[in-house]
Protein backbone atom coordinates (compact mmCIF):
# COMPACT_ATOMS: atom_id res chain seq x y z
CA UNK A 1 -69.43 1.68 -28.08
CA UNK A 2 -72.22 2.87 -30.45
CA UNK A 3 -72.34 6.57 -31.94
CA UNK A 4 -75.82 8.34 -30.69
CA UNK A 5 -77.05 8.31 -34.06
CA UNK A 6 -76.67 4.70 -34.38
CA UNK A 7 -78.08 4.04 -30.88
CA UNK A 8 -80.99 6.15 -31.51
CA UNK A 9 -81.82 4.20 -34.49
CA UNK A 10 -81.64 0.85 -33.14
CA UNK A 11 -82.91 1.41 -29.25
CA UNK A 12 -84.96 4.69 -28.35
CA UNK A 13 -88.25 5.63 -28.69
CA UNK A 14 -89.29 8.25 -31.09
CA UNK A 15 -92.36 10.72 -30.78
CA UNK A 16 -93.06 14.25 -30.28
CA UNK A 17 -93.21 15.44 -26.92
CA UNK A 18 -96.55 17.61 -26.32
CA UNK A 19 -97.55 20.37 -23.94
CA UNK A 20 -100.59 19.38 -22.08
CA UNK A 21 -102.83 18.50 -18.78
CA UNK A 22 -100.73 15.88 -17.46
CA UNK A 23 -103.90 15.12 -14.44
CA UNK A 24 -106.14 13.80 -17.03
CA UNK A 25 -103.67 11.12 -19.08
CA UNK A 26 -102.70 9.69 -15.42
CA UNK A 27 -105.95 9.89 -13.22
CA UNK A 28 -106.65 6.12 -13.97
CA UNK A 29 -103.27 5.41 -12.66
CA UNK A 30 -103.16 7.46 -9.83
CA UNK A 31 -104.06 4.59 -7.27
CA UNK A 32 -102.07 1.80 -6.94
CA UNK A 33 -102.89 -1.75 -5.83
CA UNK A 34 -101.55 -2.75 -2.39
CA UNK A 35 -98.71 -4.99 -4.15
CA UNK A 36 -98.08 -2.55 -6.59
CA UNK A 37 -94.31 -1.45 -6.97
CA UNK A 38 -92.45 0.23 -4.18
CA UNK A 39 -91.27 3.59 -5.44
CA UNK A 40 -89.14 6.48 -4.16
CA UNK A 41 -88.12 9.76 -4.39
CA UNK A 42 -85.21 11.30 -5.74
CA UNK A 43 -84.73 14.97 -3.78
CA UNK A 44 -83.42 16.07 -7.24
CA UNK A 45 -86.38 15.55 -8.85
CA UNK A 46 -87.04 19.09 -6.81
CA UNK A 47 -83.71 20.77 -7.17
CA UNK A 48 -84.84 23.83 -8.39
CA UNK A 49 -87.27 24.29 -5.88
CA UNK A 50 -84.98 23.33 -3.25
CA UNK A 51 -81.68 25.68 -4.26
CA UNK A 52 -84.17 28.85 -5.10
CA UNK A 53 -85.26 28.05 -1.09
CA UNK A 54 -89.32 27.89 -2.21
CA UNK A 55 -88.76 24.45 -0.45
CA UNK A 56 -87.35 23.34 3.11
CA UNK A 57 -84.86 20.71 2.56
CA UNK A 58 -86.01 19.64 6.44
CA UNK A 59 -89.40 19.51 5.39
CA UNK A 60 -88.87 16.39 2.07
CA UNK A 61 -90.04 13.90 3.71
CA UNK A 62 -93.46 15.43 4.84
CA UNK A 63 -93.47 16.92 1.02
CA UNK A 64 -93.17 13.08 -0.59
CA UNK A 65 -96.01 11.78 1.49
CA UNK A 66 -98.44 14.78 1.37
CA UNK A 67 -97.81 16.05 -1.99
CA UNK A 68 -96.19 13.12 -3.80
CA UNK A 69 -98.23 10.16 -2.25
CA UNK A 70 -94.62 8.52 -1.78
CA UNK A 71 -93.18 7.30 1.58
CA UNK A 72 -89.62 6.49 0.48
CA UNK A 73 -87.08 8.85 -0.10
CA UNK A 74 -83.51 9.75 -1.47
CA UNK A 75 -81.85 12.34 0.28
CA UNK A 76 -79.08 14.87 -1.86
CA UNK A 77 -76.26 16.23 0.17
CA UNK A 78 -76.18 19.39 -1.64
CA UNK A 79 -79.22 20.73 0.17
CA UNK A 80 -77.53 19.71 3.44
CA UNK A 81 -74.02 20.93 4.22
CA UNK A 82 -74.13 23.38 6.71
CA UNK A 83 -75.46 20.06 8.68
CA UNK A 84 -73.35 17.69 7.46
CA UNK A 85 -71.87 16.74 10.94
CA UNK A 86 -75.05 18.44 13.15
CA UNK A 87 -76.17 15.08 14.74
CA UNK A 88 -78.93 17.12 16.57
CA UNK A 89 -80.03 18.24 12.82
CA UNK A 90 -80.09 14.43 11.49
CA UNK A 91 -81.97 13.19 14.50
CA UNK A 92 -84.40 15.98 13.77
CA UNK A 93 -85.03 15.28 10.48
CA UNK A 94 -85.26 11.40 11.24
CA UNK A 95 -87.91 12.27 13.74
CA UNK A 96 -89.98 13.93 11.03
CA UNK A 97 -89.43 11.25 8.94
CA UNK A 98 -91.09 8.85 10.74
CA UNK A 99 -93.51 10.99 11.88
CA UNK A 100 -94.86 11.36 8.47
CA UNK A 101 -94.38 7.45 8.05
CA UNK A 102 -91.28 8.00 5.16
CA UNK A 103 -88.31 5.96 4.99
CA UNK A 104 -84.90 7.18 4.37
CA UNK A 105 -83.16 4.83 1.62
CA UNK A 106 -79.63 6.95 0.95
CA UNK A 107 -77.76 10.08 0.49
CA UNK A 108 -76.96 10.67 -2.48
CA UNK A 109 -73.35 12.53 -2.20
CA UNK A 110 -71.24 14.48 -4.59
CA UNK A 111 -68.56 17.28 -4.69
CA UNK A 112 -66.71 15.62 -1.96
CA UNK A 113 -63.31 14.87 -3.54
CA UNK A 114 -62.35 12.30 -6.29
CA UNK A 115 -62.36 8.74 -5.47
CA UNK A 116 -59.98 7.53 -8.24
CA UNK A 117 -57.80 10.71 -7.43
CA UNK A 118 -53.81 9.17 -8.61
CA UNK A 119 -52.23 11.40 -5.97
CA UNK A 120 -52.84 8.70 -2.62
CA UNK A 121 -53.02 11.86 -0.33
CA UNK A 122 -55.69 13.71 -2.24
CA UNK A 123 -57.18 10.08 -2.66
CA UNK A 124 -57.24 9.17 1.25
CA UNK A 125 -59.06 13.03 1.86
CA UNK A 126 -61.83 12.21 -0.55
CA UNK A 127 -62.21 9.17 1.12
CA UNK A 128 -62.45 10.35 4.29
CA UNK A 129 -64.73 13.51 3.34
CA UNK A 130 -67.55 10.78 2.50
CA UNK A 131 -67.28 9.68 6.04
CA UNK A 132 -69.70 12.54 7.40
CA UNK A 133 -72.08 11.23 5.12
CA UNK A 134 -72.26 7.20 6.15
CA UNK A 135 -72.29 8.76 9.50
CA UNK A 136 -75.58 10.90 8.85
CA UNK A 137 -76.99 7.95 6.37
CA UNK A 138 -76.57 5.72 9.65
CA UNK A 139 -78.34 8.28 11.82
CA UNK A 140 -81.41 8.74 9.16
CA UNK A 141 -81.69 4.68 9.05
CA UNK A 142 -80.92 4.58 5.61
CA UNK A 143 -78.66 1.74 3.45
CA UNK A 144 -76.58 3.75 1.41
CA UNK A 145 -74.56 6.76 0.44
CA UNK A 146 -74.28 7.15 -3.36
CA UNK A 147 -70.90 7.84 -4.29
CA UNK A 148 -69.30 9.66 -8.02
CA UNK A 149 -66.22 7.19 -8.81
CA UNK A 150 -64.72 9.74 -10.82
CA UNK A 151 -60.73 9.93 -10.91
CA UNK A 152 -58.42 10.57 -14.06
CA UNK A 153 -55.28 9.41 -15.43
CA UNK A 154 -54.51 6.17 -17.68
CA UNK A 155 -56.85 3.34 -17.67
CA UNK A 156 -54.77 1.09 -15.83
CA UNK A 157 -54.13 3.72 -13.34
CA UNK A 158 -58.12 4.98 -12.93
CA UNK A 159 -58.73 1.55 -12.22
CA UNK A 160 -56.16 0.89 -9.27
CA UNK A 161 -56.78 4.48 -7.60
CA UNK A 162 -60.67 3.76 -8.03
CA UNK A 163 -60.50 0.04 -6.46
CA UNK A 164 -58.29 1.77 -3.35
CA UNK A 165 -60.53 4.87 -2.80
CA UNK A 166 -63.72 2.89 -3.01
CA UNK A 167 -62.42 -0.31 -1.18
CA UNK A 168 -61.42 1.72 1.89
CA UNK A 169 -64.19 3.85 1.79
CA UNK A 170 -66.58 0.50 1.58
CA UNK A 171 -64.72 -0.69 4.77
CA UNK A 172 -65.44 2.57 6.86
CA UNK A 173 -69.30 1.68 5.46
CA UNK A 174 -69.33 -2.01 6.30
CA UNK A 175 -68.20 -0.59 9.76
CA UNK A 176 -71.16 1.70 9.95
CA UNK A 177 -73.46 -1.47 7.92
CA UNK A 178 -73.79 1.24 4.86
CA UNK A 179 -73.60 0.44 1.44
CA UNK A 180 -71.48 2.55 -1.24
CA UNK A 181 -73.61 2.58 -4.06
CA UNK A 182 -71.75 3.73 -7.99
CA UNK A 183 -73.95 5.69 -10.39
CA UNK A 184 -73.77 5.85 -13.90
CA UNK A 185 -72.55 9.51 -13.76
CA UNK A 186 -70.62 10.13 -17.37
CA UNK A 187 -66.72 9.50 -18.59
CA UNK A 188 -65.90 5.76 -17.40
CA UNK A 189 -68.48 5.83 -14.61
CA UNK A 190 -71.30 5.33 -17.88
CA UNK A 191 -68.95 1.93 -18.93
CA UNK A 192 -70.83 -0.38 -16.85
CA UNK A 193 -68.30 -3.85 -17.61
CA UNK A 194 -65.00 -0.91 -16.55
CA UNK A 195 -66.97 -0.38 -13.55
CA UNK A 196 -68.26 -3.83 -12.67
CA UNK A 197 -65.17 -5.30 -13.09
CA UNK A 198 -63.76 -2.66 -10.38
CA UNK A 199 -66.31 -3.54 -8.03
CA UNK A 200 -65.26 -7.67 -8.52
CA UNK A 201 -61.94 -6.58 -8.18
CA UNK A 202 -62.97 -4.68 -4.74
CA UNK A 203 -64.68 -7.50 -3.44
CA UNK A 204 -66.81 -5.75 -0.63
CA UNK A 205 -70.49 -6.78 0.38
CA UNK A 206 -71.27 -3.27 0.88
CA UNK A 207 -69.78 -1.83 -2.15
CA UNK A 208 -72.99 -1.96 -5.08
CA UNK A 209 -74.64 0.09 -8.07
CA UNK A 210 -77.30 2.48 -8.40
CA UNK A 211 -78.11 2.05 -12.43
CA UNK A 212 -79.67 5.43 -13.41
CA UNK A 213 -81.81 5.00 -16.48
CA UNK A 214 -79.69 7.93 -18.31
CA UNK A 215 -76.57 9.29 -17.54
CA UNK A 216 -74.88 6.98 -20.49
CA UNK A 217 -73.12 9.40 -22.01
CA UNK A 218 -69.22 8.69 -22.37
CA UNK A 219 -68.09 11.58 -23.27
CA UNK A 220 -69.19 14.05 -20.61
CA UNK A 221 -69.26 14.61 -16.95
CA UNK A 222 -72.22 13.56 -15.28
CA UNK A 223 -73.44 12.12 -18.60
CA UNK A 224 -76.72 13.35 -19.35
CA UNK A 225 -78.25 12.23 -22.52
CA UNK A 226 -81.10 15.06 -22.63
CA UNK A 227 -81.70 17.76 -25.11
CA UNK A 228 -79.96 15.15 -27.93
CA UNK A 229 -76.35 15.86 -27.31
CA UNK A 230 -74.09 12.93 -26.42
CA UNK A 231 -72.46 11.59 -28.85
CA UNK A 232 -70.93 8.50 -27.32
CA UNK A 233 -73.15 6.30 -25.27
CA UNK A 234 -73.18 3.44 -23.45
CA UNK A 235 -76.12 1.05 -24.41
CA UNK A 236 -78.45 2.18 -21.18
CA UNK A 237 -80.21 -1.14 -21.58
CA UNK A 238 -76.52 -3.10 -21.27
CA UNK A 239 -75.79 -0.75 -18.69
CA UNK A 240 -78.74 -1.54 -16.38
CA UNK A 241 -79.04 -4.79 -17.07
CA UNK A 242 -75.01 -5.28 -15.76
CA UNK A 243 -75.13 -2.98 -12.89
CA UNK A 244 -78.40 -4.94 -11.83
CA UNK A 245 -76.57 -7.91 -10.19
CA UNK A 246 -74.90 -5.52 -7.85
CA UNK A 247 -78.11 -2.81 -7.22
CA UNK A 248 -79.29 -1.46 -4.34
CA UNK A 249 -81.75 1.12 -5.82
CA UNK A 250 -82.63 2.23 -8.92
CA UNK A 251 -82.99 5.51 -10.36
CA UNK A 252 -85.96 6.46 -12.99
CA UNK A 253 -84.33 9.28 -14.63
CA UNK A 254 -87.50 10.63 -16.85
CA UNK A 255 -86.81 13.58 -19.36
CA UNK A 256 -90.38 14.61 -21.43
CA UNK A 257 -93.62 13.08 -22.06
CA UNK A 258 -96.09 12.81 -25.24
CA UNK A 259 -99.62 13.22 -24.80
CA UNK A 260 -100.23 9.58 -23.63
CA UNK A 261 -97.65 9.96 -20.79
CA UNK A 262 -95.02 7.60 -22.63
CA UNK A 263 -91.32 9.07 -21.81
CA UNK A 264 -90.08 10.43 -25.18
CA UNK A 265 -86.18 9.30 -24.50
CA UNK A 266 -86.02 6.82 -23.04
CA UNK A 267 -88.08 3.18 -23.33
CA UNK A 268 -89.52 2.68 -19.38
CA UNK A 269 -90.90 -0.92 -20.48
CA UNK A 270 -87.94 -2.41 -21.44
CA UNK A 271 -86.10 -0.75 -18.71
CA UNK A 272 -88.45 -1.97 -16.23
CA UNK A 273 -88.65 -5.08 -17.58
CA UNK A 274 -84.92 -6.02 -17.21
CA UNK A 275 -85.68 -4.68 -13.76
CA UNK A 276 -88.10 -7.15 -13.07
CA UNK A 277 -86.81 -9.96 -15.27
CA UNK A 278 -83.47 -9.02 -12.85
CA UNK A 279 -85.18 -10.59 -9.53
CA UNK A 280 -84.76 -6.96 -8.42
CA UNK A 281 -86.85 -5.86 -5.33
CA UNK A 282 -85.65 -2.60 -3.58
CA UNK A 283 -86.59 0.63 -4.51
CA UNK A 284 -86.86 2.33 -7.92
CA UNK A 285 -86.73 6.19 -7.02
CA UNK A 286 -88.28 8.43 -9.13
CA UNK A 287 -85.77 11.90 -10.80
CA UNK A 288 -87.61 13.83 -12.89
CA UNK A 289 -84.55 15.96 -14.44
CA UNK A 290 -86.95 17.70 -17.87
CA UNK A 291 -87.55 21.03 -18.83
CA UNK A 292 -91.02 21.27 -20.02
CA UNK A 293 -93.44 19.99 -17.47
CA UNK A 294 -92.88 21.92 -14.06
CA UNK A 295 -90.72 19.72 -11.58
CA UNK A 296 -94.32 18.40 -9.79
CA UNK A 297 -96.06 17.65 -12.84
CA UNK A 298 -92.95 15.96 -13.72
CA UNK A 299 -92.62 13.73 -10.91
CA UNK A 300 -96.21 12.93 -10.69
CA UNK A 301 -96.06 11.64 -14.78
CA UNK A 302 -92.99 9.60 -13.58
CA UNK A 303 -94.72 7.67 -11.47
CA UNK A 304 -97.91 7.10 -13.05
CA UNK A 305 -95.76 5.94 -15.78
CA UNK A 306 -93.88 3.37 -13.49
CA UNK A 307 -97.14 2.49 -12.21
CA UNK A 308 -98.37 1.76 -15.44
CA UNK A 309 -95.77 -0.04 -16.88
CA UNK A 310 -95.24 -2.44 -13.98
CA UNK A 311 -99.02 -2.97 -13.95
CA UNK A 312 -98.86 -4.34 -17.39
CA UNK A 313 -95.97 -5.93 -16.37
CA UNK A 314 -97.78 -8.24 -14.02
């Protein structure tokens, strides 16, 4: 694996990220062809909003389409709990969904339990605490629940605990026709041929990847390479490009901007075009996770940028 320093040098983007308008560097971007790309929403792209309660969790579908212009959407389970096994609540919020003509792609689930847990009791709980969640992706007529395939202990042993917990759990989904989608979340989850190779090993239709654009970083939970601080990293470019194969989303993780709305971090046209090149066509979903813009301006550069891009692509 490369140091950051050495990474940086051969495979990011440099610039200075600048504080400005962000409505006049997109407006010529802002309308998109009718076979332009189809593009999501990440509900963490809002999180701030969401967890300070200026925002409805009920109400994110109505506030993709009206605010957003976006009619696909990626649910987070953190903003949903206290519902987590309210059928009346899911079939609510699936009514106002398609109401407001969204669709529901996935959940995206965490602090459930360890799936690679070594101790097979602690294991089998995790396991079956991500059942609530297929069960209210089913209801909301999405695809997928996105799982964390975190675990600990020895290689060998990580590896045989993960292909359990995930295997079973990818039966109770193939039950329920949901998939179990891995993200690139930090530690080993960020070592893309470690975690393909457990997914091979697996061997389920409805076990599959959602490649994140960041989260590389091997070296910390959750594996965030913003604000310049990993120092071991998984080449994200390797990384997407091997998780592609077994995709059912993607996620456009999108950190600052310079003045002609090109993401500082990380490089969006040679992402996208492994994306492309990859016979890919699902959903790329935007999450805006940076600091300077405020979390709309944020999303709304994020997709002018993927607009963009895959226009030039064409």
């Amino acid at each position: 694996m490369e140091s950051r320093r050495s990474f940086i040098q051969k495979a990011l983007l440099g610039g200075t990220a600048l504080s400005m308008p962000f409505t006049e560097v997109f407006s010529s971007y802002s309308i998109m062809k009718s076979s332009g790309p189809k593009i999501s929403l990440a509900q963490w792209s809002l999180n701030r909003a969401f967890f300070k309660g200026e925002l409805k969790a009920i109400d994110f579908p109505d506030i993709a389409k009206n605010s957003f212009g976006i009619n696909a959407v990626e649910y987070v389970n953190a903003f949903y709990k206290e519902n987590s096994t309210n059928q009346k609540f899911w079939n609510q919020l699936k009514s106002k969904s398609d109401a407001a003509g969204v669709q529901n792609l996935l959940i995206m689930v965490d602090d459930e339990g360890d799936l690679g847990n070594p101790n097979t009791s602690e294991r089998k709980q995790a396991v079956e605490n991500h059942y609530k969640w297929i069960n209210a992706a089913k209801l909301l007529g999405c695809h997928s629940i996105r799982v964390n395939a975190f675990g600990k202990g020895d290689r060998n042993t990580l590896k045989n605990s993960l292909v359990d917990g995930l295997g079973n759990l990818s039966e109770y989904g193939g039950k329920e026709n949901i998939n179990v989608l891995i993200e690139n979340h930090g530690l080993h989850t960020s070592d893309a041929k470690f975690i393909t190779s457990i997914i091979k090993e697996v061997n389920h239709p409805k076990l599959g990847t959602l490649p994140d654009f960041g989260n590389w970083c091997l070296n910390a939970k959750w594996g965030s390479t913003q604000n310049d601080k990993c120092t071991e990293m998984y080449d994200p470019y390797q990384g997407v490009t091997e998780f592609l194969p077994y995709a059912k989303g993607v996620s456009a993780k999108a950190y600052n901007f310079d003045r002609n709305g090109t993401e500082t971090f990380l490089d969006y046209r040679r992402f996208l075009e492994i994306v492309k090149d990859s016979g890919f066509n699902g959903y790329i979903g935007i999450e805006y996770e940076g600091e300077r813009l405020s979390e709309p301006e944020g999303i709304r550069a994020t997709k002018a940028l993927i607009e963009k891009v895959l226009l030039n692509l064409d």
